[in-house]
C-alpha atoms as a PDB file:
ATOM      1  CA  UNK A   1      -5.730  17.548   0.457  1.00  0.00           C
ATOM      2  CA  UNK A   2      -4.769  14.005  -0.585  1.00  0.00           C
ATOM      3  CA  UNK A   3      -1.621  12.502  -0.490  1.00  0.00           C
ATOM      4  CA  UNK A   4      -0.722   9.399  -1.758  1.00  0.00           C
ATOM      5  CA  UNK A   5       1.449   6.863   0.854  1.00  0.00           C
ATOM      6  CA  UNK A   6       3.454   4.218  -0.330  1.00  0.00           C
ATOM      7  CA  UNK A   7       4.167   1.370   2.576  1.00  0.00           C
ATOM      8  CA  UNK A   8       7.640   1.073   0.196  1.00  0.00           C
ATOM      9  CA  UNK A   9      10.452  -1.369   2.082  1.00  0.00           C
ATOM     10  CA  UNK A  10       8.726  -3.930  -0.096  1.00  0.00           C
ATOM     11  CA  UNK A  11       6.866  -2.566  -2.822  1.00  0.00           C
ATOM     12  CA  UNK A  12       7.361  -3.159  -6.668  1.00  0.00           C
ATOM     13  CA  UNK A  13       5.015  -0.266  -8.041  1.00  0.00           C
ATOM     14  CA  UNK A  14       7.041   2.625  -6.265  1.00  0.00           C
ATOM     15  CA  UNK A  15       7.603   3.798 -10.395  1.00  0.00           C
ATOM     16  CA  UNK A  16       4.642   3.225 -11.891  1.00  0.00           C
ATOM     17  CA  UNK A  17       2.833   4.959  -8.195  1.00  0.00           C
ATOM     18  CA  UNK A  18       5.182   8.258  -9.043  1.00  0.00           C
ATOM     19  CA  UNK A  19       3.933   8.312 -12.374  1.00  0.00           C
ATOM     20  CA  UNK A  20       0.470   8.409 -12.014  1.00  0.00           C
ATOM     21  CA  UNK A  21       0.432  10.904  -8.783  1.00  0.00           C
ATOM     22  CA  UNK A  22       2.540  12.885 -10.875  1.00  0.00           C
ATOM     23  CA  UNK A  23       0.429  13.264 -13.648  1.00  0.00           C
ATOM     24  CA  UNK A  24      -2.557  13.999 -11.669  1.00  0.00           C
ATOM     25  CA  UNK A  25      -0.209  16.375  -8.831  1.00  0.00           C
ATOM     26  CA  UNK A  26      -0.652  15.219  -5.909  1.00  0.00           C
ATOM     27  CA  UNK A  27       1.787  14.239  -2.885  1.00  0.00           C
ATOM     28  CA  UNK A  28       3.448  11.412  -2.326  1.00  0.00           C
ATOM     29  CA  UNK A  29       4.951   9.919   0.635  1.00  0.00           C
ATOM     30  CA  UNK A  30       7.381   6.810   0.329  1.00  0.00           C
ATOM     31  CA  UNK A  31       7.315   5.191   4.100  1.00  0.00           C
ATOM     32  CA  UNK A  32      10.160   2.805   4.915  1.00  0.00           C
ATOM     33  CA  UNK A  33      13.450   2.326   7.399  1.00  0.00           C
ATOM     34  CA  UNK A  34      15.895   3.334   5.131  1.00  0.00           C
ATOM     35  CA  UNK A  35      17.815   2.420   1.863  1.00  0.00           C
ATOM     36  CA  UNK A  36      15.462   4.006  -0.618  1.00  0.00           C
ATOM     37  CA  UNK A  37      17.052   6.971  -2.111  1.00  0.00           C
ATOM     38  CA  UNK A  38      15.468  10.202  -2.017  1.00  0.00           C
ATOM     39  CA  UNK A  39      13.298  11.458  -5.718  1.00  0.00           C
ATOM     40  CA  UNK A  40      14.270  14.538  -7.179  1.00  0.00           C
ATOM     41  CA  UNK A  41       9.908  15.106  -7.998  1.00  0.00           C
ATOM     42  CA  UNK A  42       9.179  18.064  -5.678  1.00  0.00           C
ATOM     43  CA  UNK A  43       6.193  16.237  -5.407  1.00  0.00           C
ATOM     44  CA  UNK A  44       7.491  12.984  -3.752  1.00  0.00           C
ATOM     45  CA  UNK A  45       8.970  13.020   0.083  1.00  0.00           C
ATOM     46  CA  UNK A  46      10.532  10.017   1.381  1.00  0.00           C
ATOM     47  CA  UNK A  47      10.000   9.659   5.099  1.00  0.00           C
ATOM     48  CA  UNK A  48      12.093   7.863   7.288  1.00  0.00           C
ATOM     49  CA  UNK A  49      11.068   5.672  10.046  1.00  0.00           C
ATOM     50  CA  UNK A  50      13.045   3.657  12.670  1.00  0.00           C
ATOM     51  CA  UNK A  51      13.721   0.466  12.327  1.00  0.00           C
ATOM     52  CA  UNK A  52      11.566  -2.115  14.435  1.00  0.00           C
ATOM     53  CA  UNK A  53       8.232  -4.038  13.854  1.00  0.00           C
ATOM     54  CA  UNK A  54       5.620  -2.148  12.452  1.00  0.00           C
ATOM     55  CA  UNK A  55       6.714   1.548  12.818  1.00  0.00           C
ATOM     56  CA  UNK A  56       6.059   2.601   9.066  1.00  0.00           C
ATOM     57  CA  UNK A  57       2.948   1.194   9.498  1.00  0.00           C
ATOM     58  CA  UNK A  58       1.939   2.738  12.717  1.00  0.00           C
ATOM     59  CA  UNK A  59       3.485   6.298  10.848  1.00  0.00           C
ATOM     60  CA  UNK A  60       1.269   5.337   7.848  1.00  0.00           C
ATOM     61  CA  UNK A  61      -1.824   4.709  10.002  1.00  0.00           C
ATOM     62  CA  UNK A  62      -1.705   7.686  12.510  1.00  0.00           C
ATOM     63  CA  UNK A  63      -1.031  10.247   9.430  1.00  0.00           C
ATOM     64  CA  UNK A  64      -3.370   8.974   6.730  1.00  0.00           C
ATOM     65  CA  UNK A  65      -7.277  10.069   6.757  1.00  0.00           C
ATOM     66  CA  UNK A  66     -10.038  10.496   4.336  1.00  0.00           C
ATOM     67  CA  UNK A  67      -9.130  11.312   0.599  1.00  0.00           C
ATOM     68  CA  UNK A  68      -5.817   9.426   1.152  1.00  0.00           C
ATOM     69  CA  UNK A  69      -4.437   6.702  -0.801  1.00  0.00           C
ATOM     70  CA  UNK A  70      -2.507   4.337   0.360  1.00  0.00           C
ATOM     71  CA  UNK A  71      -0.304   1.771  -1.013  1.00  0.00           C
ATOM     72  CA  UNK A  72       0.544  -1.433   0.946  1.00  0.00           C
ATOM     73  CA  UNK A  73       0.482  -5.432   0.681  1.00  0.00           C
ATOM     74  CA  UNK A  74       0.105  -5.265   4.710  1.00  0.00           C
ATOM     75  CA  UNK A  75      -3.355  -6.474   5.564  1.00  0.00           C
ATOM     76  CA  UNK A  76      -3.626  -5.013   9.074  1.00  0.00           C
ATOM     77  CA  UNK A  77      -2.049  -1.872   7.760  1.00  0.00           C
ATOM     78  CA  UNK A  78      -4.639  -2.012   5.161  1.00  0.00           C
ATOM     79  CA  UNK A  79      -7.390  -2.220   8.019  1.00  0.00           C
ATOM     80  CA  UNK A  80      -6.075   0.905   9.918  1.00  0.00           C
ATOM     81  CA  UNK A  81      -6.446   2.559   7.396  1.00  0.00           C
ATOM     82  CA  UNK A  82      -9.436   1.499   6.068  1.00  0.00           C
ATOM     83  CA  UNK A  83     -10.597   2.449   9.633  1.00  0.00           C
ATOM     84  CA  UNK A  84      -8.862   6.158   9.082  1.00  0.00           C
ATOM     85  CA  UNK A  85     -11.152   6.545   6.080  1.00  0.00           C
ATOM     86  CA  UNK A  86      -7.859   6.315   3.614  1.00  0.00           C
ATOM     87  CA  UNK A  87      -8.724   4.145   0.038  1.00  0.00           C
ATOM     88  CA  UNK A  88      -6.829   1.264  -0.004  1.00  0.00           C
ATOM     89  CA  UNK A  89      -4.817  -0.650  -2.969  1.00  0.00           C
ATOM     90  CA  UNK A  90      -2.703  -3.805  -3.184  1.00  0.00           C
ATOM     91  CA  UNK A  91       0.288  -3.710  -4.884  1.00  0.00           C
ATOM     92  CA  UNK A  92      -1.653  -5.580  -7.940  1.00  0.00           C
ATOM     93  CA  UNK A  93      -4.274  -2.813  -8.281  1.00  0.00           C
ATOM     94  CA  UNK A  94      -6.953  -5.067  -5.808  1.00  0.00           C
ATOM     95  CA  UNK A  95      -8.869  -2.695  -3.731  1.00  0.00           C
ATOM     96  CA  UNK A  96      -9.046  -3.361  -0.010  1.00  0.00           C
ATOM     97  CA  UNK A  97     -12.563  -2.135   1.212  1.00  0.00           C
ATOM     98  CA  UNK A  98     -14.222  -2.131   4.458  1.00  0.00           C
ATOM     99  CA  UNK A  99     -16.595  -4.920   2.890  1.00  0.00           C
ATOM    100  CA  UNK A 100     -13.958  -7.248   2.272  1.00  0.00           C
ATOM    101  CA  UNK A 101     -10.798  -6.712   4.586  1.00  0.00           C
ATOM    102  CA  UNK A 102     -12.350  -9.017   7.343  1.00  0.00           C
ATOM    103  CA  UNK A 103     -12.495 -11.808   4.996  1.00  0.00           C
ATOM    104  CA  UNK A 104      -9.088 -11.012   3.917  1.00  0.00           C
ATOM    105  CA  UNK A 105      -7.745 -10.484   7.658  1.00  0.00           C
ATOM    106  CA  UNK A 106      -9.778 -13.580   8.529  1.00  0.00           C
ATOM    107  CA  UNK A 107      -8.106 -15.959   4.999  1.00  0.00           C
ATOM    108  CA  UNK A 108      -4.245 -14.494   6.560  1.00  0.00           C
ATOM    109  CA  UNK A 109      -4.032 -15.644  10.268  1.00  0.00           C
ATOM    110  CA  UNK A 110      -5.734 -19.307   8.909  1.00  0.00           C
ATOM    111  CA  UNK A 111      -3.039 -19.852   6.359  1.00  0.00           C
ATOM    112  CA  UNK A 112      -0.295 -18.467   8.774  1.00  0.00           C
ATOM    113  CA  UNK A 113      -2.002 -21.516  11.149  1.00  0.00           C
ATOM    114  CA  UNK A 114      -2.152 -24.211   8.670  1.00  0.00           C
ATOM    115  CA  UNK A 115       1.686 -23.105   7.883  1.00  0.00           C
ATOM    116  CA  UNK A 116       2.729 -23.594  11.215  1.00  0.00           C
ATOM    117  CA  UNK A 117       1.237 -26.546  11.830  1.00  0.00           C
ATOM    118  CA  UNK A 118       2.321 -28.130   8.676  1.00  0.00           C
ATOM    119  CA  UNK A 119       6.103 -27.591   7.849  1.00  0.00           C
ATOM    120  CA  UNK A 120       6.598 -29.364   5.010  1.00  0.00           C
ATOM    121  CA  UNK A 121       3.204 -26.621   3.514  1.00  0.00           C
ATOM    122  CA  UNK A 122       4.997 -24.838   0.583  1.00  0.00           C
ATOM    123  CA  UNK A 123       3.898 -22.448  -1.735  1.00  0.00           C
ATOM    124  CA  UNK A 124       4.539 -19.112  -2.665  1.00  0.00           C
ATOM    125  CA  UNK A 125       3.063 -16.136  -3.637  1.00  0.00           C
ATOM    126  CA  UNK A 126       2.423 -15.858  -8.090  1.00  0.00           C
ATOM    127  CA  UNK A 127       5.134 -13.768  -9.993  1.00  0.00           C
ATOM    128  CA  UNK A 128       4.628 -10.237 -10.349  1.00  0.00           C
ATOM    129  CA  UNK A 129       4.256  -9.175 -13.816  1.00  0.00           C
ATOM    130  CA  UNK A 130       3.375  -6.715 -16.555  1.00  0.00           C
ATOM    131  CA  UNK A 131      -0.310  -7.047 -16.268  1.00  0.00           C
ATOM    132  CA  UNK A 132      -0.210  -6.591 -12.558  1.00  0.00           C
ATOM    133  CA  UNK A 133       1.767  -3.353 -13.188  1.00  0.00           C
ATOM    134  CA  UNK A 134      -0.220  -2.291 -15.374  1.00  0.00           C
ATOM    135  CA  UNK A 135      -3.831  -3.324 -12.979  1.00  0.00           C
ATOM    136  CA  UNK A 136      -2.191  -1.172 -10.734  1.00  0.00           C
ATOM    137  CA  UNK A 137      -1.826   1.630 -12.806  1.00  0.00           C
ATOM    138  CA  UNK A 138      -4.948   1.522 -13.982  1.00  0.00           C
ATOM    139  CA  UNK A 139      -6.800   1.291 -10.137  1.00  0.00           C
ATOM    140  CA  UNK A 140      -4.578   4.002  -8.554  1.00  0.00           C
ATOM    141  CA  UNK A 141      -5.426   5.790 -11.420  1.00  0.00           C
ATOM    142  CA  UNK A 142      -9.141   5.021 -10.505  1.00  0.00           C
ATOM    143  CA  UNK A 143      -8.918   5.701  -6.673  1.00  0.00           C
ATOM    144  CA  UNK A 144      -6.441   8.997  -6.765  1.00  0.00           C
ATOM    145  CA  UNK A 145      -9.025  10.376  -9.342  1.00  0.00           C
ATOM    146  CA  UNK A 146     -12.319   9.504  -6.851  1.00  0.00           C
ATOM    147  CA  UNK A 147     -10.212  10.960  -3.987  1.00  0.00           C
ATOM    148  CA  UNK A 148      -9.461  14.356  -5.337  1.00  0.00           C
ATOM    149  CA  UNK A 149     -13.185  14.480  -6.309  1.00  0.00           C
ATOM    150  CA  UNK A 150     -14.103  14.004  -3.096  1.00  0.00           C
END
């Protein structure tokens, strides 16, 4: 059966994800330490973890598997599962594959070095906007449909 997971201390498209598995009915499961409040859709269950580094993820990773979605801007989460056989998308609709996570993993721990090295590096991450919400409803939309088909 799929189910749709939502890595969700951090994530904008926790709506717009409710929506769509609604529409097509099929589980959800918002993962995070606390402070969300609970839906009243039968169909979504919000799962509590305790706090400390990386225990939604670990949660996420250990109970995801083929014909899962999941939901998460977490690039070794995204490789667990990946590795589980779960579809991955990014918060902005961008699919995380097996054929292009390593690049992605690979891009991460060289900007996190260039940003230690350099202090005065700045930058951060673009707005998050209508069209991104709406790229993400469209490829959730996309990868819940080719995981109930199998």
């Amino acid at each position: 059966m799929t189910t749709l997971y939502i890595d969700a201390d951090a994530c904008p498209v926790k709506s717009e994800a409710e929506r769509v598995a609604t529409r097509l009915r099929v589980p959800m499961v918002l993962v995070c330490n606390g402070g969300l409040r609970p839906s009243q859709n039968p169909l979504v269950t919000l799962q509590i973890v305790p706090e400390g580094p990386d225990v939604a993820d670990i949660w996420i990773a250990e109970n995801c598997g083929p014909g899962d979605v999941v939901v998460t801007a977490d690039l070794p989460l995204a490789d667990r599962c990946l590795k589980a056989g779960a579809r991955v998308l990014r918060h902005d609709g961008d699919p995380l594959t097996i054929a292009n996570i390593g690049g992605r993993l690979a891009t991460r721990d060289l900007m996190a070095d260039l940003r230690a090295s350099n202090p005065f590096m700045q930058g951060g991450g673009a707005s998050f906007g209508k069209a991104d919400r709406a790229r993400f409803l469209q490829a959730l939309d996309r990868e819940l449909t080719k995981a109930l088909r199998g």
